[in-house]
Protein backbone atom coordinates (compact mmCIF):
# COMPACT_ATOMS: atom_id res chain seq x y z
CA UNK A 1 -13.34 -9.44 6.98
CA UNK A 2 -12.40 -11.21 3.40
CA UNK A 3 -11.21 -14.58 5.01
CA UNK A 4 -12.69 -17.19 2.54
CA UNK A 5 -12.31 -20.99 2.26
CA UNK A 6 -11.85 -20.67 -1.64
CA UNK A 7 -8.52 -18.40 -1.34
CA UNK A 8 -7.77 -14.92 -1.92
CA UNK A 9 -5.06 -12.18 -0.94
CA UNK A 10 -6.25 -12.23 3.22
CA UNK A 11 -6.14 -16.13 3.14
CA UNK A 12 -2.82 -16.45 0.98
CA UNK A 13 -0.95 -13.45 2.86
CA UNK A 14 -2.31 -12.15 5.93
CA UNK A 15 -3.61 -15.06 7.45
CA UNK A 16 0.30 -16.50 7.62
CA UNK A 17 1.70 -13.27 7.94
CA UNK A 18 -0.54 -13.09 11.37
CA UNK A 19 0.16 -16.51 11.99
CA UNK A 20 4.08 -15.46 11.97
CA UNK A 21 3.69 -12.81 14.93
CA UNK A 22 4.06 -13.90 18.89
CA UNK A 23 0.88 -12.85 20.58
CA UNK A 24 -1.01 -12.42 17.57
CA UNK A 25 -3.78 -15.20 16.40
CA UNK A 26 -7.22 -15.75 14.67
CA UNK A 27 -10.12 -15.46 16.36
CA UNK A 28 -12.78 -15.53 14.33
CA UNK A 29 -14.08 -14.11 10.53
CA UNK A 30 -16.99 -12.49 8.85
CA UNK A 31 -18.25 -12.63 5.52
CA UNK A 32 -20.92 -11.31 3.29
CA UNK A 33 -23.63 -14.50 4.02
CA UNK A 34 -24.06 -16.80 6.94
CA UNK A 35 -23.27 -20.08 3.95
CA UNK A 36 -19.93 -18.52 3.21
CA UNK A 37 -19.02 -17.52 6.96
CA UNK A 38 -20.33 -21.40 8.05
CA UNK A 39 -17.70 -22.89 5.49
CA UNK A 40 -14.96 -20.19 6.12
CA UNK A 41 -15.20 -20.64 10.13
CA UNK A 42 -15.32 -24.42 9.80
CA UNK A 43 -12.33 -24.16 7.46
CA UNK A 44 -10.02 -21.97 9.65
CA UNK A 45 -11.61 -23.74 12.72
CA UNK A 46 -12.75 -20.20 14.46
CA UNK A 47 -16.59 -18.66 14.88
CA UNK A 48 -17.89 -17.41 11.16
CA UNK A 49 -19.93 -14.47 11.09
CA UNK A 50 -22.29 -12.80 8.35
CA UNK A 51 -21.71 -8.95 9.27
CA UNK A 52 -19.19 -6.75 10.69
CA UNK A 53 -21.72 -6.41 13.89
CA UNK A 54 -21.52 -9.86 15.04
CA UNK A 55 -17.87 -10.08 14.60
CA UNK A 56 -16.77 -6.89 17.09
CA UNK A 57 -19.21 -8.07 19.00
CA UNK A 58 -16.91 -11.31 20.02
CA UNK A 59 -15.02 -10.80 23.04
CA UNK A 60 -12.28 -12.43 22.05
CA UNK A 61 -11.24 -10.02 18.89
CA UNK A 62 -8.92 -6.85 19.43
CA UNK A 63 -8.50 -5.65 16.16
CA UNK A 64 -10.55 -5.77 12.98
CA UNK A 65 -8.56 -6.32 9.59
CA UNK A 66 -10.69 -5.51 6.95
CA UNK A 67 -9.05 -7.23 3.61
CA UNK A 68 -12.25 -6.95 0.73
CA UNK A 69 -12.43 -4.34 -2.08
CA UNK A 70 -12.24 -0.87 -1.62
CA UNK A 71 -15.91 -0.08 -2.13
CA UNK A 72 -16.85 -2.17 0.60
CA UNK A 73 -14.34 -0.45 3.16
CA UNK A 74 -16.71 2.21 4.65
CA UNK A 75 -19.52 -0.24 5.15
CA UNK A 76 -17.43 -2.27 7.44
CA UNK A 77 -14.99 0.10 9.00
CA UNK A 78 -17.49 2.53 10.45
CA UNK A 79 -19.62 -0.40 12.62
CA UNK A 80 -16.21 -1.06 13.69
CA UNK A 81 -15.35 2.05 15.19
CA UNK A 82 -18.94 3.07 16.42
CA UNK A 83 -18.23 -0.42 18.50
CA UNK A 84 -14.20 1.11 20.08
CA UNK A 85 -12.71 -1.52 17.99
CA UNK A 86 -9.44 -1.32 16.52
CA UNK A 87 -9.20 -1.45 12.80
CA UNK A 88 -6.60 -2.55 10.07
CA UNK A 89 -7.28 -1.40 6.50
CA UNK A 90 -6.28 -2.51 3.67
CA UNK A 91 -5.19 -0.24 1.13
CA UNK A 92 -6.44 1.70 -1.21
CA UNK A 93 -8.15 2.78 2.23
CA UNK A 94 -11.10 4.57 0.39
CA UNK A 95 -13.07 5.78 -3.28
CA UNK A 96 -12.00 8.99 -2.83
CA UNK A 97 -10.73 11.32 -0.16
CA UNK A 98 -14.25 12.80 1.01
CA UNK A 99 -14.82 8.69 1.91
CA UNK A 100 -10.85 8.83 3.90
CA UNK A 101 -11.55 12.03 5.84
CA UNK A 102 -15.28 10.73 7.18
CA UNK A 103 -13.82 7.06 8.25
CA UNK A 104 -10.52 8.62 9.74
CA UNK A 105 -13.03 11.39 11.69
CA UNK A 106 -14.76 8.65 12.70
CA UNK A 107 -12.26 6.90 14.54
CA UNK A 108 -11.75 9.36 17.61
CA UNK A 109 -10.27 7.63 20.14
CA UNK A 110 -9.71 4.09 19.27
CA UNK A 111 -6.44 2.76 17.42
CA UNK A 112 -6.63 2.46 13.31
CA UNK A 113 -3.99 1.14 10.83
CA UNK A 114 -3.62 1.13 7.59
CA UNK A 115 -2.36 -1.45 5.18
CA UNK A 116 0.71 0.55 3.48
CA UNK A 117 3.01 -2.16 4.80
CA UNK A 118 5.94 -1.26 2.79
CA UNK A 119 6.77 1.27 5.34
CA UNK A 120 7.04 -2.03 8.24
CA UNK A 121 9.72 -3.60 5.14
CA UNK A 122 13.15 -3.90 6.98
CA UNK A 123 14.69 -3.19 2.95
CA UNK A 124 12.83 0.18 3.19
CA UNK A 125 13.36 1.51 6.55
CA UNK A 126 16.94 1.17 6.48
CA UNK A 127 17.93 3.31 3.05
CA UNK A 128 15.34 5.50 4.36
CA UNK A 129 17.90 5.40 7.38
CA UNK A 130 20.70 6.09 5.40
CA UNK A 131 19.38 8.91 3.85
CA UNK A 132 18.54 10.48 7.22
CA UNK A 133 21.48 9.72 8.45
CA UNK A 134 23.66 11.93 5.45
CA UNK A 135 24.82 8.87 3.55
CA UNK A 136 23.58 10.90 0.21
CA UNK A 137 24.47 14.52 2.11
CA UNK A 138 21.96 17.14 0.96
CA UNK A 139 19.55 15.22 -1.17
CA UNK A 140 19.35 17.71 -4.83
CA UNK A 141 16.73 14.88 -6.49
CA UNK A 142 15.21 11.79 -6.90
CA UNK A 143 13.81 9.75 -9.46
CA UNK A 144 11.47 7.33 -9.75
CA UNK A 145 10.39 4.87 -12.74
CA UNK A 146 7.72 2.24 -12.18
CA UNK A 147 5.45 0.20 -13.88
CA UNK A 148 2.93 -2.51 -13.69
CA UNK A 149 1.30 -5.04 -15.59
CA UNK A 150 -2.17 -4.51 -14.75
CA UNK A 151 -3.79 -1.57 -16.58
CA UNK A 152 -3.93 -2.57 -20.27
CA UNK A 153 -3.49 -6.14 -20.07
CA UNK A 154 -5.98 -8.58 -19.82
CA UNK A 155 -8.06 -8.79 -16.97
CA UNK A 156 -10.18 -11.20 -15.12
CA UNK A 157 -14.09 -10.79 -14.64
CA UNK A 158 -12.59 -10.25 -10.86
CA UNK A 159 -10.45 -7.62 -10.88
CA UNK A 160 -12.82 -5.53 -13.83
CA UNK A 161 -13.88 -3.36 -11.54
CA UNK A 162 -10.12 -1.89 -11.06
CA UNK A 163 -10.66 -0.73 -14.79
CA UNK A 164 -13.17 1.93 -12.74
CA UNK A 165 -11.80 5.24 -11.58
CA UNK A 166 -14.16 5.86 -9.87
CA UNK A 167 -13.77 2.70 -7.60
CA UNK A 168 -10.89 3.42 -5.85
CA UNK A 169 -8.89 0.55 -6.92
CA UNK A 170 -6.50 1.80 -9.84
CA UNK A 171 -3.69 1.84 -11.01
CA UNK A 172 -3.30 5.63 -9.19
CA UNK A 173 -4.46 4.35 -5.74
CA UNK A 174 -2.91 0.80 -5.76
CA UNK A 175 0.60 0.33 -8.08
CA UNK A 176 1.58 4.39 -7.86
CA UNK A 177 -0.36 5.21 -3.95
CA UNK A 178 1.65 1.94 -2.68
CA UNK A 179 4.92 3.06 -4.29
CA UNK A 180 4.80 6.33 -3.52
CA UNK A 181 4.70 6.07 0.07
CA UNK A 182 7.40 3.91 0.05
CA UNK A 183 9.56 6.62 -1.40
CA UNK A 184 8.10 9.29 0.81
CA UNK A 185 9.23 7.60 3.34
CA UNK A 186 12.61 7.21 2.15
CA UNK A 187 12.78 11.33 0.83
CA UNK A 188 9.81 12.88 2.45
CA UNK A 189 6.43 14.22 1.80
CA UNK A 190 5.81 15.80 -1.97
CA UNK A 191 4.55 19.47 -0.72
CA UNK A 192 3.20 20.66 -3.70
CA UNK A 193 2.77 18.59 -7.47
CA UNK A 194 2.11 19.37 -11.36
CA UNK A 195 1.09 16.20 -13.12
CA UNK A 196 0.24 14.89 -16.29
CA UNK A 197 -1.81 11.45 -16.41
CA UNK A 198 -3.78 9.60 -19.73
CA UNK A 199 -5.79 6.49 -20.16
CA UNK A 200 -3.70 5.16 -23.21
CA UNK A 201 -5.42 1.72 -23.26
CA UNK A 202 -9.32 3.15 -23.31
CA UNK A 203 -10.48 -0.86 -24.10
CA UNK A 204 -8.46 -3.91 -22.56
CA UNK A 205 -8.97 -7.76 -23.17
CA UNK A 206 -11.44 -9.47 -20.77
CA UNK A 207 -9.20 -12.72 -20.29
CA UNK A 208 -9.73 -14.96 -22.98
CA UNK A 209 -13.49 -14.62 -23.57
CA UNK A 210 -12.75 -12.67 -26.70
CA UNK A 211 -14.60 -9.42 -25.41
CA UNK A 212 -13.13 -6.42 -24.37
CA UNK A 213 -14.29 -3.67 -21.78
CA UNK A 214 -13.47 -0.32 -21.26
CA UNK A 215 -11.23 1.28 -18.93
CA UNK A 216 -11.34 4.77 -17.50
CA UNK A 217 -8.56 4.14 -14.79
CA UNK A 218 -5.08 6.43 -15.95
CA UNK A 219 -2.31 4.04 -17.31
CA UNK A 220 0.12 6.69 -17.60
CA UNK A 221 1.06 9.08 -14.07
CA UNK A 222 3.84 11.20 -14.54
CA UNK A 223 4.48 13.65 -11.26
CA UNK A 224 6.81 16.05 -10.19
CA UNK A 225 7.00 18.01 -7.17
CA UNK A 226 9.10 19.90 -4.39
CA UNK A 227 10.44 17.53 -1.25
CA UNK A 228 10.48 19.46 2.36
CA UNK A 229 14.06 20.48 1.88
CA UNK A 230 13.80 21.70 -1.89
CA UNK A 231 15.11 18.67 -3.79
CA UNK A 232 13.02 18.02 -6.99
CA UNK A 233 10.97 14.60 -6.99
CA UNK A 234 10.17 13.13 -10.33
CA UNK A 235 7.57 10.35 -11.04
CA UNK A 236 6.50 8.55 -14.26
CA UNK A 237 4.65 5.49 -13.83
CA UNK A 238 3.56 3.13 -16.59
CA UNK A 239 0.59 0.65 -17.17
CA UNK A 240 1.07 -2.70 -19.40
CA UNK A 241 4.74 -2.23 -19.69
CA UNK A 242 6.24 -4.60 -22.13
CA UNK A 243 9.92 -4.99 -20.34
CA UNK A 244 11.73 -2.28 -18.27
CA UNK A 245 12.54 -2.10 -14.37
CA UNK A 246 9.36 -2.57 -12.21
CA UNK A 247 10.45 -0.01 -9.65
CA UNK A 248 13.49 1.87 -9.52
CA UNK A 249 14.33 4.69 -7.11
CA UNK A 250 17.84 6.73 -7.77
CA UNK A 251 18.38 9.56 -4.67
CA UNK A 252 20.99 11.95 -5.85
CA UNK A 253 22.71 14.24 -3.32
CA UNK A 254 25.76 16.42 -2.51
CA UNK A 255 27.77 13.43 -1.37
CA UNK A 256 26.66 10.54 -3.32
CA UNK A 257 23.95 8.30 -4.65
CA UNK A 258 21.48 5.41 -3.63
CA UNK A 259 18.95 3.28 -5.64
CA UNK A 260 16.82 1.17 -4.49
CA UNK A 261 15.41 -1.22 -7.21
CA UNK A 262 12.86 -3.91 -7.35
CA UNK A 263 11.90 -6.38 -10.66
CA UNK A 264 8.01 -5.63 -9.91
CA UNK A 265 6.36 -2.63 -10.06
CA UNK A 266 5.01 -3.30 -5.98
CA UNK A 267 8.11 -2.54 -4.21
CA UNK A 268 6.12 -2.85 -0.86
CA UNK A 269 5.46 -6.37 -1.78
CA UNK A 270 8.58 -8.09 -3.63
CA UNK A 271 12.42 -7.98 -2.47
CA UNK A 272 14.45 -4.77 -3.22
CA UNK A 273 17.79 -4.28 -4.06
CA UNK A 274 19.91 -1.46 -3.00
CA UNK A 275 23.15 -0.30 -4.23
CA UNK A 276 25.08 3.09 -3.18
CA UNK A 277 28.22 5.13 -3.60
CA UNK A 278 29.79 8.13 -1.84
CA UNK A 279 31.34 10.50 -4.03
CA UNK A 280 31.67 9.43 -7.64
CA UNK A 281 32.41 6.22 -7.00
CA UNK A 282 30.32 3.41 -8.73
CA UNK A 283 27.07 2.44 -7.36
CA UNK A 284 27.51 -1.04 -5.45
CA UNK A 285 25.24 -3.42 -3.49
CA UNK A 286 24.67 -2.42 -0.10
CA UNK A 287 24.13 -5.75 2.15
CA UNK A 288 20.91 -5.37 4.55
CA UNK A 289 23.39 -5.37 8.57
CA UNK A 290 22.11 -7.94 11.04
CA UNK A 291 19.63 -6.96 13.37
CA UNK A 292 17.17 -5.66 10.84
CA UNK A 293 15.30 -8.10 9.75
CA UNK A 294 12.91 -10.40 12.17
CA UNK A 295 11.11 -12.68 10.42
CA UNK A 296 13.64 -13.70 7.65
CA UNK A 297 12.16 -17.31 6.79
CA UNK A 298 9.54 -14.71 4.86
CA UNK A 299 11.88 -12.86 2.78
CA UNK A 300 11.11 -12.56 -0.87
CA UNK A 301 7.24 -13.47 0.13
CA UNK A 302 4.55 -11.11 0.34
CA UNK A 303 4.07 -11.92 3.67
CA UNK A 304 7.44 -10.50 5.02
CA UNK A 305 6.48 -7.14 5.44
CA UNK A 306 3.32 -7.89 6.69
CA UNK A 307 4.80 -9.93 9.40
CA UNK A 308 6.29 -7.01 10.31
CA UNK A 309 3.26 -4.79 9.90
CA UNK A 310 1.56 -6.47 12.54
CA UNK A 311 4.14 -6.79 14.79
CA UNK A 312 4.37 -3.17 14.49
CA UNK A 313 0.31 -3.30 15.49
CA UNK A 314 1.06 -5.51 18.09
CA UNK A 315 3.59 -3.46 19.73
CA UNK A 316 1.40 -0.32 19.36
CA UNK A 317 -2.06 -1.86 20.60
CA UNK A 318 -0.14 -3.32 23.92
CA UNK A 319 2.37 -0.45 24.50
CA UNK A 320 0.30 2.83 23.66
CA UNK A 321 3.26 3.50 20.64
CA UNK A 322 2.65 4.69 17.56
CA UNK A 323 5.09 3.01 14.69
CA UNK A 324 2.34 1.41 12.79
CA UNK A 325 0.77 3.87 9.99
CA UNK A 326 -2.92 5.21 10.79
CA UNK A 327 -6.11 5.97 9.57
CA UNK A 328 -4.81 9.35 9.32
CA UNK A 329 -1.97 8.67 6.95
CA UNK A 330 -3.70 7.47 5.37
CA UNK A 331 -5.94 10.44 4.18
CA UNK A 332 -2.30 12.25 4.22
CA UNK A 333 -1.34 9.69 1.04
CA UNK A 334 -5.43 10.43 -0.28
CA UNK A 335 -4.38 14.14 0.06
CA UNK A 336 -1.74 13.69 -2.51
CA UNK A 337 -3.73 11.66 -4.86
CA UNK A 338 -6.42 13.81 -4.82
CA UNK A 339 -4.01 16.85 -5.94
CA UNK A 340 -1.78 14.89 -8.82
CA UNK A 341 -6.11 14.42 -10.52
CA UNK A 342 -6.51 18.10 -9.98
CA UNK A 343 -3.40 19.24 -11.39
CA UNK A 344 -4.18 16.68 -14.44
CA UNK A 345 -7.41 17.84 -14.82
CA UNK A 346 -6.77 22.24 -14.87
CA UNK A 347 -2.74 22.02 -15.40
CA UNK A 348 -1.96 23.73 -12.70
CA UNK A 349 0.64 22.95 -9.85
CA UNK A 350 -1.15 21.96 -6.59
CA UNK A 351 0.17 22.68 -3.40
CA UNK A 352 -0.79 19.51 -0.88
């Protein structure tokens, strides 16, 4: 769902990214009209539907990705799993949480994913490794600045409606929910959160029509909270930056440090850079070992970790395993964003 003829981010990314995986292929697509499906199916040279309905109801597909915006998500995943179909989701996976909880309840027994594929990034999983493994010793902190250039900017008539909170596509849920679970995984879950977060660009440009619109979506997130083991995590990130680092995350602990660094504010998406030291040495670059990486040809794209994403699918869907991320992580990440608006909105810390 969201493969079109004229382009777009399922077209541009996850069609190759699929295209990359052994055992994996296209079967067919749906979109919103039986013109657009006719010229998308002919394009990609596989059956074109006009609903969800028709397209689980193909014996040949095994998983449904659904890759449109946010708003839309409900309306397609829930034929999906009434029909026992698997289901990838893009994320932001929902509006709001109340929308996450009734599509993951709905899922009962068949297989859901969700599209938080910085976790599948070989860059990720191994500092997250290293961390586990006592490189850092007792981690005392960590520390995260971030930023994107969305959110204040100019936008296109396309992406307006990411100027909406109430949406689900903002700068909260997309830039900060992406990033965060990256460094989750890396530190661990935030268990409880105080936060502080202000629209501080109420209008914005509309391209270069001269107009402006406004914007209710926060362009300022600043969180702190308490890791599983104590250590204090501390968030600020930052909509329309002017210059700065795009993501940078520095783990402090009892026997040395680790950053992990990347020149856009989508960490999930771009290359990352990590550098480490034991002690009180200086921080150097650490060198990704062999073995970790299998589709390098896709390194620096945003495919790469999407290749790996669904070869984590794969391996789940034929094996019975459970690597990939789910439906119900996915209300685990809406859980936190839902508690960082309620502590903005009363003040208060908010255990999650």
């Amino acid at each position: 769902m969201g493969l079109s003829a004229s382009g777009g981010w399922a077209a541009g990314a996850h069609l190759p990214a699929l295209s990359a995986v052994d055992g994996m292929e296209l079967t067919a697509l749906a979109t919103s009209s039986r013109a657009s499906a006719a010229v998308a199916g002919a394009a990609f040279g596989v059956p074109g539907y006009a609903s969800v309905e028709q397209l689980v109801a193909d014996e040949n597909v095994d998983l449904v990705v659904v890759a449109v915006k946010v708003p839309r998500h409900r309306e397609l995943v829930l034929p999906a799993l009434r029909a026992g179909v698997p289901v990838l989701s893009e994320w932001p996976f929902a509006v709001d949480l109340a929308e996450a909880v009734e599509m993951e309840g709905a899922a009962r027994d068949t297989r859901t994913f969700i599209g938080l594929h910085g976790r599948s990034s070989p860059a990720i999983r191994w500092p997250a490794g290293l961390v586990a493994d006592g490189y850092v010793g007792d981690v005392l902190s960590a520390t995260v600045l971030a930023s994107s250039i969305e959110w204040g900017n100019p936008v296109s008539e396309r992406m307006r409606y990411t100027l909406d909170r109430t949406l689900g596509a903002t700068m909260l849920t997309i830039a900060f929910g992406n990033a965060i679970d990256v460094v989750s995984m890396v530190v661990g879950e935030l268990q409880d959160v105080i936060a502080s977060t202000a629209t501080r660009r109420p209008i914005v440009p509309l391209g270069r029509t001269g107009q402006t619109v406004p914007m209710t979506a926060e362009d300022q997130i600043a969180v702190s909270g308490t890791l599983p083991d104590g250590a204090i995590l501390s968030v600020h990130h930052r909509g329309a930056t002017m210059s700065g680092p795009g993501f940078s995350l520095l783990i402090d602990g009892t026997e040395g440090t680790l950053e992990i660094t990347s020149a856009s504010g989508y960490p999930h998406l771009g290359p990352v850079t990590v550098r480490g030291a034991r002690g009180r040495a200086p921080l150097s670059r650490l060198t990704l070992p062999d073995g970790h990486d299998d589709y390098p040809h896709l390194a620096g794209t945003p495919m790469h970790n999407l290749a790996h994403m669904y070869a984590a699918i794969r391996n789940d869907l034929l094996d019975g395993t459970a690597t990939a991320p789910d439906f119900a992580h996915a209300v685990r990440r809406h859980r936190l964003l839902h508690a960082i608006i309620r502590s903005a909105a009363d003040g208060r810390r908010v255990s999650i």
